[in-house]
PDB file of N, CA and C in Angstrom:
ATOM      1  N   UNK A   1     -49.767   1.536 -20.906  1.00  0.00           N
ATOM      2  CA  UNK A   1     -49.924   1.413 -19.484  1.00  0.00           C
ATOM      3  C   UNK A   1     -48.567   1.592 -18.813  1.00  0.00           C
ATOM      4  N   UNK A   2     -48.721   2.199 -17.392  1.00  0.00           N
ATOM      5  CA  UNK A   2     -47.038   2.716 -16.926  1.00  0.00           C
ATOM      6  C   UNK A   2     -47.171   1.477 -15.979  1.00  0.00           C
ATOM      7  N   UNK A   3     -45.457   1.193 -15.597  1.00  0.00           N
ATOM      8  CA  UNK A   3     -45.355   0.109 -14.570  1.00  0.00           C
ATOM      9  C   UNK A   3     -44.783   1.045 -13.684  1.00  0.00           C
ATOM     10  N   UNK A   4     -46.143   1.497 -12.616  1.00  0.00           N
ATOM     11  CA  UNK A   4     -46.021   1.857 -10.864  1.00  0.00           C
ATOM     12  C   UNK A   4     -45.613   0.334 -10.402  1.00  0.00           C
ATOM     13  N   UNK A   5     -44.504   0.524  -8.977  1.00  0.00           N
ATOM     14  CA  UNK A   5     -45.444  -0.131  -8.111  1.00  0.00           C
ATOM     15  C   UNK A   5     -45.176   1.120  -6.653  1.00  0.00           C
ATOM     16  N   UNK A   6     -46.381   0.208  -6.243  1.00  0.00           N
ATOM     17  CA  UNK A   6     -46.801   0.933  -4.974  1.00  0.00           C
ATOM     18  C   UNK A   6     -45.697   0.661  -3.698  1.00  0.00           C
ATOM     19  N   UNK A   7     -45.124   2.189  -2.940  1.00  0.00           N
ATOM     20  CA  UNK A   7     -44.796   2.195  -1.718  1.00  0.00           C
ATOM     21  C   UNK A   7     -45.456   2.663  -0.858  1.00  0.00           C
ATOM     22  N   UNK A   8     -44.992   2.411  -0.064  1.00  0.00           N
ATOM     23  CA  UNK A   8     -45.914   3.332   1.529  1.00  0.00           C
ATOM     24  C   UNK A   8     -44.634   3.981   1.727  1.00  0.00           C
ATOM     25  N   UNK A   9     -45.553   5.297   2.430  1.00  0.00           N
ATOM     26  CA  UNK A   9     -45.711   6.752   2.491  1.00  0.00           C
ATOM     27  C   UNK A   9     -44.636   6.692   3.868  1.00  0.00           C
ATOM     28  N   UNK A  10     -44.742   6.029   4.470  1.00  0.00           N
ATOM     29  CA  UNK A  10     -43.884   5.953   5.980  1.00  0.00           C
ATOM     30  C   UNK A  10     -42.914   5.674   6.090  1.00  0.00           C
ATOM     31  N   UNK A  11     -42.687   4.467   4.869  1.00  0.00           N
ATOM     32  CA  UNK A  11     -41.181   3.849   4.667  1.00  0.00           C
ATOM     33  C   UNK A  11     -40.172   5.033   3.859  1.00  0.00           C
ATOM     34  N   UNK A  12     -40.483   5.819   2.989  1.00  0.00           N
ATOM     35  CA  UNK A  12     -40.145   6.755   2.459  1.00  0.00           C
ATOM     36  C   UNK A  12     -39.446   7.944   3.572  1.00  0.00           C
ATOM     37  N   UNK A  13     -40.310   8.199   4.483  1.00  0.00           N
ATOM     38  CA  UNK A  13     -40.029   8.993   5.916  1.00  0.00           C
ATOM     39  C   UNK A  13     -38.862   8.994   6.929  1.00  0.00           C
ATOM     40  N   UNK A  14     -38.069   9.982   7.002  1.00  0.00           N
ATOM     41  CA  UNK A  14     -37.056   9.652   8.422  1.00  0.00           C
ATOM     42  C   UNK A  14     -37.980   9.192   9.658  1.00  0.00           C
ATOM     43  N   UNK A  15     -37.778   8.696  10.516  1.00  0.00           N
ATOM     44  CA  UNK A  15     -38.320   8.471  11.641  1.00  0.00           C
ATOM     45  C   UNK A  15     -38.365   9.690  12.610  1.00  0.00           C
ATOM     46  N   UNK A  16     -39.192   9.818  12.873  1.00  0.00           N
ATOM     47  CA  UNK A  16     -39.418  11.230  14.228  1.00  0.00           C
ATOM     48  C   UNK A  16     -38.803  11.261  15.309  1.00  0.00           C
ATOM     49  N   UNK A  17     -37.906  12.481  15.041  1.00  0.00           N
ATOM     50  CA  UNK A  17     -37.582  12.108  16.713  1.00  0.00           C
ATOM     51  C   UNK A  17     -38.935  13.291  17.814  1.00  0.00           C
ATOM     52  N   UNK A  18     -38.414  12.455  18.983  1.00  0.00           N
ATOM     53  CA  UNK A  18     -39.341  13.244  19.777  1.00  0.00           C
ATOM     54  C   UNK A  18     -38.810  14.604  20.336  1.00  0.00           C
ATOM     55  N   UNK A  19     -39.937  15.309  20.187  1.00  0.00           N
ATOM     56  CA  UNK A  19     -39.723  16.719  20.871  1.00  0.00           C
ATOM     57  C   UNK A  19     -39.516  16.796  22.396  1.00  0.00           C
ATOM     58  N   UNK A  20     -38.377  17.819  22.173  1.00  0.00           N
ATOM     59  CA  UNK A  20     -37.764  18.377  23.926  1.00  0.00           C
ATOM     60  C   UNK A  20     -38.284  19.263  24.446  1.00  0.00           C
ATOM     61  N   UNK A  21     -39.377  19.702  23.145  1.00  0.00           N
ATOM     62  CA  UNK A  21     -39.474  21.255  23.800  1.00  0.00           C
ATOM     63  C   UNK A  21     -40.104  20.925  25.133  1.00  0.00           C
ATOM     64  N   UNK A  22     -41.151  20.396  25.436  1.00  0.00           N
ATOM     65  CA  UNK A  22     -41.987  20.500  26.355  1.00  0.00           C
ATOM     66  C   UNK A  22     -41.640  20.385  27.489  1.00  0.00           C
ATOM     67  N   UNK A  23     -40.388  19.296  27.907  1.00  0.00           N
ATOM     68  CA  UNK A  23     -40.263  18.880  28.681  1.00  0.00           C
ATOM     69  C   UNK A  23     -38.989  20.152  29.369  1.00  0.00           C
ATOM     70  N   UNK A  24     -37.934  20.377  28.645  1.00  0.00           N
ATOM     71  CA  UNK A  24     -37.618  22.152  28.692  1.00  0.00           C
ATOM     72  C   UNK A  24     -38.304  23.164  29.423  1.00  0.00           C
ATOM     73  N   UNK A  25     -39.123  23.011  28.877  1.00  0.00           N
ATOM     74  CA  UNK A  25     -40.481  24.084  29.343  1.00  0.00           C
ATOM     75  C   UNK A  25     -40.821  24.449  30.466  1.00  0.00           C
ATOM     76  N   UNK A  26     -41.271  23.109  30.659  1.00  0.00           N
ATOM     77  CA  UNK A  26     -41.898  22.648  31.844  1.00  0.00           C
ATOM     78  C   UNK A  26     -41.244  22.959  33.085  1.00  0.00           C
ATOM     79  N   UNK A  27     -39.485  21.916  32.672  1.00  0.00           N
ATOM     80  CA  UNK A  27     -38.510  22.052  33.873  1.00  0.00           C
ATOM     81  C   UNK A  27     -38.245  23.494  34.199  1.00  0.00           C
ATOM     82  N   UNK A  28     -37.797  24.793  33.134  1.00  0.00           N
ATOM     83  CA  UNK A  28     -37.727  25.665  33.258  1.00  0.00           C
ATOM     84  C   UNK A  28     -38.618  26.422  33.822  1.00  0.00           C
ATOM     85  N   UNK A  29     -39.724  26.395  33.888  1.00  0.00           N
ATOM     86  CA  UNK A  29     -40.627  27.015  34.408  1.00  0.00           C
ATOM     87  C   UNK A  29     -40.781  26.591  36.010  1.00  0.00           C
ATOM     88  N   UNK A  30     -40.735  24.593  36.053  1.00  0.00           N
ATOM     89  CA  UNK A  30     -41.020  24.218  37.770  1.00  0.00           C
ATOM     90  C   UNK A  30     -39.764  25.043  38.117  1.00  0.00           C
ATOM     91  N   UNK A  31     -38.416  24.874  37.763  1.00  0.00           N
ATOM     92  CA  UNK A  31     -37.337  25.475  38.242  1.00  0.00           C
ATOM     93  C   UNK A  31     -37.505  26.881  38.712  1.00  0.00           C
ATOM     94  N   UNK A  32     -38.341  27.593  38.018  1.00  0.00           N
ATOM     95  CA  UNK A  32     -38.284  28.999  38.209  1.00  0.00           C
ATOM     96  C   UNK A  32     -38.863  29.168  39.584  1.00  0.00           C
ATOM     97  N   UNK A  33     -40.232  28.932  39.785  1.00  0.00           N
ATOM     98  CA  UNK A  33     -41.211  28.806  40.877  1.00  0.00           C
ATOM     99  C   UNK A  33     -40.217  27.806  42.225  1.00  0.00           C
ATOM    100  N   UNK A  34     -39.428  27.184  41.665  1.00  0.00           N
ATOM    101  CA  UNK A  34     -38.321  26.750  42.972  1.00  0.00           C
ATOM    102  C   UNK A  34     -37.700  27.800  43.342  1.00  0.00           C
ATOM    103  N   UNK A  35     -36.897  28.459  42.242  1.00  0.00           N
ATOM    104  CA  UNK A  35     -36.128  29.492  42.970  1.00  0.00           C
ATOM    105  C   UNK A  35     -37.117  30.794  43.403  1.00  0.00           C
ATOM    106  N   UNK A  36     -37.905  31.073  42.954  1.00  0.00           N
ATOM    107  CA  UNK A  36     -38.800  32.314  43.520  1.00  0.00           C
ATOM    108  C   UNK A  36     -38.973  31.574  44.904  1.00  0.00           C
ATOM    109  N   UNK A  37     -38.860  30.269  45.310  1.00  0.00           N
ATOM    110  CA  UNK A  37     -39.078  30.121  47.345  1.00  0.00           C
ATOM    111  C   UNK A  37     -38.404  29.944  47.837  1.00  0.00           C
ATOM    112  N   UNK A  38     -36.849  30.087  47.076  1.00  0.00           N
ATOM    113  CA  UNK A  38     -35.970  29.859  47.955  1.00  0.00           C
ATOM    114  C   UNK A  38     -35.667  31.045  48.590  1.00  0.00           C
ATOM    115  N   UNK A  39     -35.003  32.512  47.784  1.00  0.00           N
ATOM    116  CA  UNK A  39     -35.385  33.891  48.921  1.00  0.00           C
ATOM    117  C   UNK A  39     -35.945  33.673  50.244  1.00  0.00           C
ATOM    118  N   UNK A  40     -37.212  33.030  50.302  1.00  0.00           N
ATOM    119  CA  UNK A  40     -38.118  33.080  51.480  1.00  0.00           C
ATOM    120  C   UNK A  40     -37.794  32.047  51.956  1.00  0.00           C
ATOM    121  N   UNK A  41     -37.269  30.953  51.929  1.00  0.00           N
ATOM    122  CA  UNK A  41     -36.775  29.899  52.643  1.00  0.00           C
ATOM    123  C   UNK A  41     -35.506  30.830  53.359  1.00  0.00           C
ATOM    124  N   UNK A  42     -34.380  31.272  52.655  1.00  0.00           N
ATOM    125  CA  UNK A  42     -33.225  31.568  53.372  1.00  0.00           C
ATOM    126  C   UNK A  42     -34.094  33.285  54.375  1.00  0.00           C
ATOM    127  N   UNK A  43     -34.678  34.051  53.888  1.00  0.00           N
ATOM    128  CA  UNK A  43     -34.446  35.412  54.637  1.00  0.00           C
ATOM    129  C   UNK A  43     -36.077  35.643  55.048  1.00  0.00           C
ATOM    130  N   UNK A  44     -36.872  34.473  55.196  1.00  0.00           N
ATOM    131  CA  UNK A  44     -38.177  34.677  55.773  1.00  0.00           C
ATOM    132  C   UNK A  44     -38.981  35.409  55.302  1.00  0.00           C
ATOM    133  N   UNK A  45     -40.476  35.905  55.880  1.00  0.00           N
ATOM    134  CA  UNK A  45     -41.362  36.732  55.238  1.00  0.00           C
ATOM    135  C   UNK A  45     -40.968  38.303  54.517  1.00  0.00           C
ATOM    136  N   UNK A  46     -39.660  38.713  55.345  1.00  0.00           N
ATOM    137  CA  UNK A  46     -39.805  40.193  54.610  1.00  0.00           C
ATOM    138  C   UNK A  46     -39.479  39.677  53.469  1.00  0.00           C
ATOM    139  N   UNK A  47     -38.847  39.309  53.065  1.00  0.00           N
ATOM    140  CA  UNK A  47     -38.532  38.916  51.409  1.00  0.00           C
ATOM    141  C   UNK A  47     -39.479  39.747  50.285  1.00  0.00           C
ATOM    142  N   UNK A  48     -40.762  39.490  50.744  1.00  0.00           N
ATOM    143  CA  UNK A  48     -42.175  39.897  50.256  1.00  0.00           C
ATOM    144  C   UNK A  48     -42.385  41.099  49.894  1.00  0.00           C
ATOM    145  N   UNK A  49     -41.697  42.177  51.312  1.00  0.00           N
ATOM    146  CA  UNK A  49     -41.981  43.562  51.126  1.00  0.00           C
ATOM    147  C   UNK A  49     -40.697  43.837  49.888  1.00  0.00           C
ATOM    148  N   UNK A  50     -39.305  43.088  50.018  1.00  0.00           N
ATOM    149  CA  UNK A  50     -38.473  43.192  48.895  1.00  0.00           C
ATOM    150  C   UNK A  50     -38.881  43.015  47.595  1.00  0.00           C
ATOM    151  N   UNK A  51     -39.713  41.874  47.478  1.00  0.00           N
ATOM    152  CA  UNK A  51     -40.056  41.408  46.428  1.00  0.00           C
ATOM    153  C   UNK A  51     -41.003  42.225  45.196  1.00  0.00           C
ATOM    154  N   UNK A  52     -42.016  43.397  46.711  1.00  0.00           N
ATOM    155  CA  UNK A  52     -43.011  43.697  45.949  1.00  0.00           C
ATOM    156  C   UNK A  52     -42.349  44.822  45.166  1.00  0.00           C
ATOM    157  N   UNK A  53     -41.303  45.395  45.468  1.00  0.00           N
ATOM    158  CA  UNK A  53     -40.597  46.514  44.692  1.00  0.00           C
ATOM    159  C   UNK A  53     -40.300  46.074  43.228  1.00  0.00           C
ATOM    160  N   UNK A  54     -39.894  44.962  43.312  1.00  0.00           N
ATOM    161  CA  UNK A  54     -38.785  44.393  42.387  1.00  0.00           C
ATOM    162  C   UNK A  54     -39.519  43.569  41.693  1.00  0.00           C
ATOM    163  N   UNK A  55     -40.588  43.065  41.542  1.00  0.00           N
ATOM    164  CA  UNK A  55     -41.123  42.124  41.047  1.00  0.00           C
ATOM    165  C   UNK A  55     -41.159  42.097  39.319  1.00  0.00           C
ATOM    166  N   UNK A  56     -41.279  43.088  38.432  1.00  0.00           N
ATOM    167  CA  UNK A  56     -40.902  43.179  37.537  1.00  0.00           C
ATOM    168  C   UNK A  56     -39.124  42.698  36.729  1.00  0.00           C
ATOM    169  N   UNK A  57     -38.740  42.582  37.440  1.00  0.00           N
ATOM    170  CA  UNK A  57     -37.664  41.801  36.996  1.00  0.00           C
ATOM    171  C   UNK A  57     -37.310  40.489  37.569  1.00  0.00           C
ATOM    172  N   UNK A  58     -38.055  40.038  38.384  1.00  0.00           N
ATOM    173  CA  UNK A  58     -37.926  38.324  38.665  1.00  0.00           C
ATOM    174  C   UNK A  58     -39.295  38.212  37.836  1.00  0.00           C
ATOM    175  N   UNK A  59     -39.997  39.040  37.175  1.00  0.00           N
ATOM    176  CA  UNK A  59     -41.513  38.588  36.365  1.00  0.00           C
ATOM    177  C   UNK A  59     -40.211  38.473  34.906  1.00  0.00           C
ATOM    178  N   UNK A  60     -39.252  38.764  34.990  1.00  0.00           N
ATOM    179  CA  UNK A  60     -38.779  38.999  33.391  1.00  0.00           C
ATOM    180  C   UNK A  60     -37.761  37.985  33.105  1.00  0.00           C
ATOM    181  N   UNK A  61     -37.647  37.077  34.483  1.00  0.00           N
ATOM    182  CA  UNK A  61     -36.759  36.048  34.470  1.00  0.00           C
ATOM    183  C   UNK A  61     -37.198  34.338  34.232  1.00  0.00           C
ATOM    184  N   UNK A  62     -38.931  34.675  34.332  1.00  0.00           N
ATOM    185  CA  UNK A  62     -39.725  33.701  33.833  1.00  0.00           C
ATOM    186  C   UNK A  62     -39.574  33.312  32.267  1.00  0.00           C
ATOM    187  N   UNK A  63     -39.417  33.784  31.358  1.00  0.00           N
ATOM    188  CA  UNK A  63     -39.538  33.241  30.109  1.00  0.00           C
ATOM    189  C   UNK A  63     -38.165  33.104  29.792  1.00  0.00           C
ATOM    190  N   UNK A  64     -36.579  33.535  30.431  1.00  0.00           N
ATOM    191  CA  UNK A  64     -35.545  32.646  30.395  1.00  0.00           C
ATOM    192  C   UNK A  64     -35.299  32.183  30.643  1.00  0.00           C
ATOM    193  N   UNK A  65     -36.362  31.633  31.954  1.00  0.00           N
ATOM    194  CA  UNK A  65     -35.959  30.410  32.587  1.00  0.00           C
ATOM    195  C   UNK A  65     -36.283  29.154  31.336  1.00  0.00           C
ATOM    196  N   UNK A  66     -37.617  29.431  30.706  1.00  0.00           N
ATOM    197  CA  UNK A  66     -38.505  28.341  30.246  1.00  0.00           C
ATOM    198  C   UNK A  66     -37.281  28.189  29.032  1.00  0.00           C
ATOM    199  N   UNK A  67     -36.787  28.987  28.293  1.00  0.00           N
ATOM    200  CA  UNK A  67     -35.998  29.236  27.554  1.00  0.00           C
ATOM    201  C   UNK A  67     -34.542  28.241  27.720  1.00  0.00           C
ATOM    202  N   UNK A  68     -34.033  28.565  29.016  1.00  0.00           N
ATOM    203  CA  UNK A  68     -32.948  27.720  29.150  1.00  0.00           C
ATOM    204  C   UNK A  68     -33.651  26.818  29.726  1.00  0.00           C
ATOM    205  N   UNK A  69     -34.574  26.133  29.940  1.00  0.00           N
ATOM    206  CA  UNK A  69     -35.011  24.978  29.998  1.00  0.00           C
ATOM    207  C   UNK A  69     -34.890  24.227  28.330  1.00  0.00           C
ATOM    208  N   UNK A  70     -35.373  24.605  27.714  1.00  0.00           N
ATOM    209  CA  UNK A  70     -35.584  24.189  26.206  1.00  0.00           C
ATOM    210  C   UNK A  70     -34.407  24.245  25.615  1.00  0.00           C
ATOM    211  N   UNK A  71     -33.308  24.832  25.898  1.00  0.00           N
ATOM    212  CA  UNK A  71     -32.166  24.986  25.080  1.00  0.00           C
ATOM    213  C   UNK A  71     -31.317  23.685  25.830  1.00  0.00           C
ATOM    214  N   UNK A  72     -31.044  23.763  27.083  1.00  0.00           N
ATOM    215  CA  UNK A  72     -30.485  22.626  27.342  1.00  0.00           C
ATOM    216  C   UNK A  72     -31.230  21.265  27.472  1.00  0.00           C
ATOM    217  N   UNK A  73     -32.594  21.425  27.237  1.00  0.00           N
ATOM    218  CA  UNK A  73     -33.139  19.974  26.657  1.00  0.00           C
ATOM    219  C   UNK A  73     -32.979  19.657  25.149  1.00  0.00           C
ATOM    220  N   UNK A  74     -32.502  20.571  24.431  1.00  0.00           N
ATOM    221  CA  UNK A  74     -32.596  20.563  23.384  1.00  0.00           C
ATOM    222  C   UNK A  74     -31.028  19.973  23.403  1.00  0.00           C
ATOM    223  N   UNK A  75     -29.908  20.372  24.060  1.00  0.00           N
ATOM    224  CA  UNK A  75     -28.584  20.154  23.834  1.00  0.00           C
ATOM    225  C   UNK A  75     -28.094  18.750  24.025  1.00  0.00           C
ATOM    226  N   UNK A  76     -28.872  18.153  25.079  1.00  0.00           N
ATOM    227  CA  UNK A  76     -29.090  17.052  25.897  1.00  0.00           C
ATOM    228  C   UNK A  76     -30.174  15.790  25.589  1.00  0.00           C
ATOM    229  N   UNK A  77     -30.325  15.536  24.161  1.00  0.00           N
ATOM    230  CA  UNK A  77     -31.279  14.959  24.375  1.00  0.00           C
ATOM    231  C   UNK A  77     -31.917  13.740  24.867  1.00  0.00           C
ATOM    232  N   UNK A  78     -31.083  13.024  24.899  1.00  0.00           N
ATOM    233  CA  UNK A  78     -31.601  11.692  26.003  1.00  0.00           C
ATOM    234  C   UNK A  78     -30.785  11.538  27.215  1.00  0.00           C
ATOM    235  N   UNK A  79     -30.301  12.905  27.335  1.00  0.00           N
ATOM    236  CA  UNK A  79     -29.804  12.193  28.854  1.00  0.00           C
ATOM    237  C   UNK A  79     -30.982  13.456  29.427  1.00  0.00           C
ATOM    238  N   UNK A  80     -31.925  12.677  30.337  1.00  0.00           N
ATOM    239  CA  UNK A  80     -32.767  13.412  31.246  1.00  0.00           C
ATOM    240  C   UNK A  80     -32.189  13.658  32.393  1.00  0.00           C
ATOM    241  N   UNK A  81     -31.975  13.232  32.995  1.00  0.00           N
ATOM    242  CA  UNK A  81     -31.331  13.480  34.850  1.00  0.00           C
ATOM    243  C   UNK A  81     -30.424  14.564  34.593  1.00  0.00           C
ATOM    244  N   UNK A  82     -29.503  14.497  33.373  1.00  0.00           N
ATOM    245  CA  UNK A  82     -28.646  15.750  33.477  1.00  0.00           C
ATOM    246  C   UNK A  82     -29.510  16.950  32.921  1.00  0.00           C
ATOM    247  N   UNK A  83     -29.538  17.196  32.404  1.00  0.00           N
ATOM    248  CA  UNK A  83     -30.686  17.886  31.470  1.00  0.00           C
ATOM    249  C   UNK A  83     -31.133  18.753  32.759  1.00  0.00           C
ATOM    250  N   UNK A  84     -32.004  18.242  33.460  1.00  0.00           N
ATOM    251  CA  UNK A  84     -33.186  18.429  34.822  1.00  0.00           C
ATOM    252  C   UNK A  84     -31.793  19.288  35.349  1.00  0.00           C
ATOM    253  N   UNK A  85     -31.131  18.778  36.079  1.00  0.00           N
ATOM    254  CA  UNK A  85     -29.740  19.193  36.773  1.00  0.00           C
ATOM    255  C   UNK A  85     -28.828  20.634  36.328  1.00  0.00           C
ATOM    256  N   UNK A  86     -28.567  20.402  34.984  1.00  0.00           N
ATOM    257  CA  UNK A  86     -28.624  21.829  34.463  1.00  0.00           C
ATOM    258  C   UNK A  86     -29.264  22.912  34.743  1.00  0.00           C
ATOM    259  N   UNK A  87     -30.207  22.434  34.252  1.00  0.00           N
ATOM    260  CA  UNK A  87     -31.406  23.529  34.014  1.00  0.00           C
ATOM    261  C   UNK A  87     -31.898  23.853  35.385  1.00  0.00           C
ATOM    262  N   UNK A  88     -32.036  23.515  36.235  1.00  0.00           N
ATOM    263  CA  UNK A  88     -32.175  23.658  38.008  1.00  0.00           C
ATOM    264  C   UNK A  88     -31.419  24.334  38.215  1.00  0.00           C
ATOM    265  N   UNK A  89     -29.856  24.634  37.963  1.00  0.00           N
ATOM    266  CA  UNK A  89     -28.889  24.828  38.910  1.00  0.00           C
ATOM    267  C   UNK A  89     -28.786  26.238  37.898  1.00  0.00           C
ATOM    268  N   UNK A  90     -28.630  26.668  36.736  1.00  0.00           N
ATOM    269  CA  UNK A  90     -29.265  27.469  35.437  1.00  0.00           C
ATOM    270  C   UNK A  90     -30.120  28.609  36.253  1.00  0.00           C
ATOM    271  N   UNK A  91     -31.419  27.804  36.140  1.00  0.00           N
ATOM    272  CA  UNK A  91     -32.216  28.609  36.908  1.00  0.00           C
ATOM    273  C   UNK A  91     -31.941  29.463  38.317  1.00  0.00           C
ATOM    274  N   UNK A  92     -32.174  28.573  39.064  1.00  0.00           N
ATOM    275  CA  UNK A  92     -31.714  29.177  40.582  1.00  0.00           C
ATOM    276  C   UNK A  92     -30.413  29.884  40.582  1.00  0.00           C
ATOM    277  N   UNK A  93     -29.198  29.712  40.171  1.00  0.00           N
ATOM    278  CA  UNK A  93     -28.308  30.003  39.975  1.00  0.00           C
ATOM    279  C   UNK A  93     -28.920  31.968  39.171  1.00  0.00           C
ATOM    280  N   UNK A  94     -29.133  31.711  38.270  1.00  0.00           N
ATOM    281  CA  UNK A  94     -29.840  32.914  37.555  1.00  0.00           C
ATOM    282  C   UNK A  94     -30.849  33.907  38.651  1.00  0.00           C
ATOM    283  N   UNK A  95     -31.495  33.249  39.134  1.00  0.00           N
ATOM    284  CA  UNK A  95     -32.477  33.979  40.083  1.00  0.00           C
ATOM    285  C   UNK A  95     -31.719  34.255  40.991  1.00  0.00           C
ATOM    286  N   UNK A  96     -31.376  33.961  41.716  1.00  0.00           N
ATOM    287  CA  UNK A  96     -30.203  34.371  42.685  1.00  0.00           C
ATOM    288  C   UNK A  96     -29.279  34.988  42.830  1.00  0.00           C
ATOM    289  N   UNK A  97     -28.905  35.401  41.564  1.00  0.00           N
ATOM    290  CA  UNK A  97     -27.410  36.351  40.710  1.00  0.00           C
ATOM    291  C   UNK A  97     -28.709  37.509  41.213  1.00  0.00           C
ATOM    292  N   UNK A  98     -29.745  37.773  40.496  1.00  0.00           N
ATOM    293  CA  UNK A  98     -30.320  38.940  40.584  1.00  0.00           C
ATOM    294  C   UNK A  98     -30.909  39.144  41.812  1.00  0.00           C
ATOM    295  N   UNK A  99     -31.583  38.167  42.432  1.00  0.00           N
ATOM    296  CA  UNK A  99     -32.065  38.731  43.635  1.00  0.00           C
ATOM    297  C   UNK A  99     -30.391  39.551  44.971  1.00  0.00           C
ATOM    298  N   UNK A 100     -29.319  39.103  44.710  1.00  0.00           N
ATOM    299  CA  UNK A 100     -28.337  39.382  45.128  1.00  0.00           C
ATOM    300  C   UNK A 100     -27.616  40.996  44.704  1.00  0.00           C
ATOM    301  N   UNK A 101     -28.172  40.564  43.486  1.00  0.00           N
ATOM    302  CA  UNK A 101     -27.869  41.902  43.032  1.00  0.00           C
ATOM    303  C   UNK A 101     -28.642  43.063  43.433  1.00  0.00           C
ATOM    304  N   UNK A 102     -29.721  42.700  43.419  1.00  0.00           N
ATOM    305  CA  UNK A 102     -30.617  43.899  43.480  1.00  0.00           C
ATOM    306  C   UNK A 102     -30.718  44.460  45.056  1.00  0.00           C
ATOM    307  N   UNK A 103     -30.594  43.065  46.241  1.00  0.00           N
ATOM    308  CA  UNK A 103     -30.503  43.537  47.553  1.00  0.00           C
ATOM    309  C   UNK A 103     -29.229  44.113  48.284  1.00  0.00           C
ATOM    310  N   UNK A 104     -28.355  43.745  47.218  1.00  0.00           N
ATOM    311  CA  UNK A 104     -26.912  44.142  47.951  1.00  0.00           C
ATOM    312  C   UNK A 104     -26.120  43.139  48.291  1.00  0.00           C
ATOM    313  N   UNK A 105     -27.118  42.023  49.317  1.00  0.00           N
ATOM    314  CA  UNK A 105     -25.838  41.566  50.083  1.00  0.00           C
ATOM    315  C   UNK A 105     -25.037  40.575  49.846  1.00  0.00           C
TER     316      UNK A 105
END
């Protein structure tokens, strides 16, 4: 007869940390849809007729936003307020380089 004794399966385990992705994600993405209204906050409705030209490349700035959302939640991980703050200023900052670029002024 062998001498087991019995452990549990959990104690054996690192403890989990929790995932950033989502919350990354998320911010990156609300961030994005912030800066797509700011254009129209500063230069009013024509923005729109600008926009409709160009829309393929503020459509291509959506998944780096979500992207640098996740990377600096990922860098950051328990500090939230900064994190958010980054990634806001990231974003818009980013959208704004191009919408500048592309109108000129």
């Amino acid at each position: 007869m062998q001498n087991i004794t019995p452990t549990l399966a959990d104690a054996q385990q690192a403890p989990e940390e929790p995932t950033y992705f989502f919350l990354g994600g998320v911010s990156g993405f609300a961030f994005y849809w912030l800066a797509f209204a700011v254009p129209f906050l500063a230069y009013g409705s024509n923005t729109l007729f600008f926009l409709l030209y160009t829309w393929p490349l503020f459509l291509a700035l959506m998944p780096v936003s979500v992207l640098i959302g996740i990377t600096v939640s990922m860098w950051l991980r328990s500090k939230l307020f900064l994190s958010l703050g980054i990634t806001g200023a990231a974003v818009i900052g980013l959208f704004w380089l191009v919408f500048q670029w592309l109108s000129g002024w």
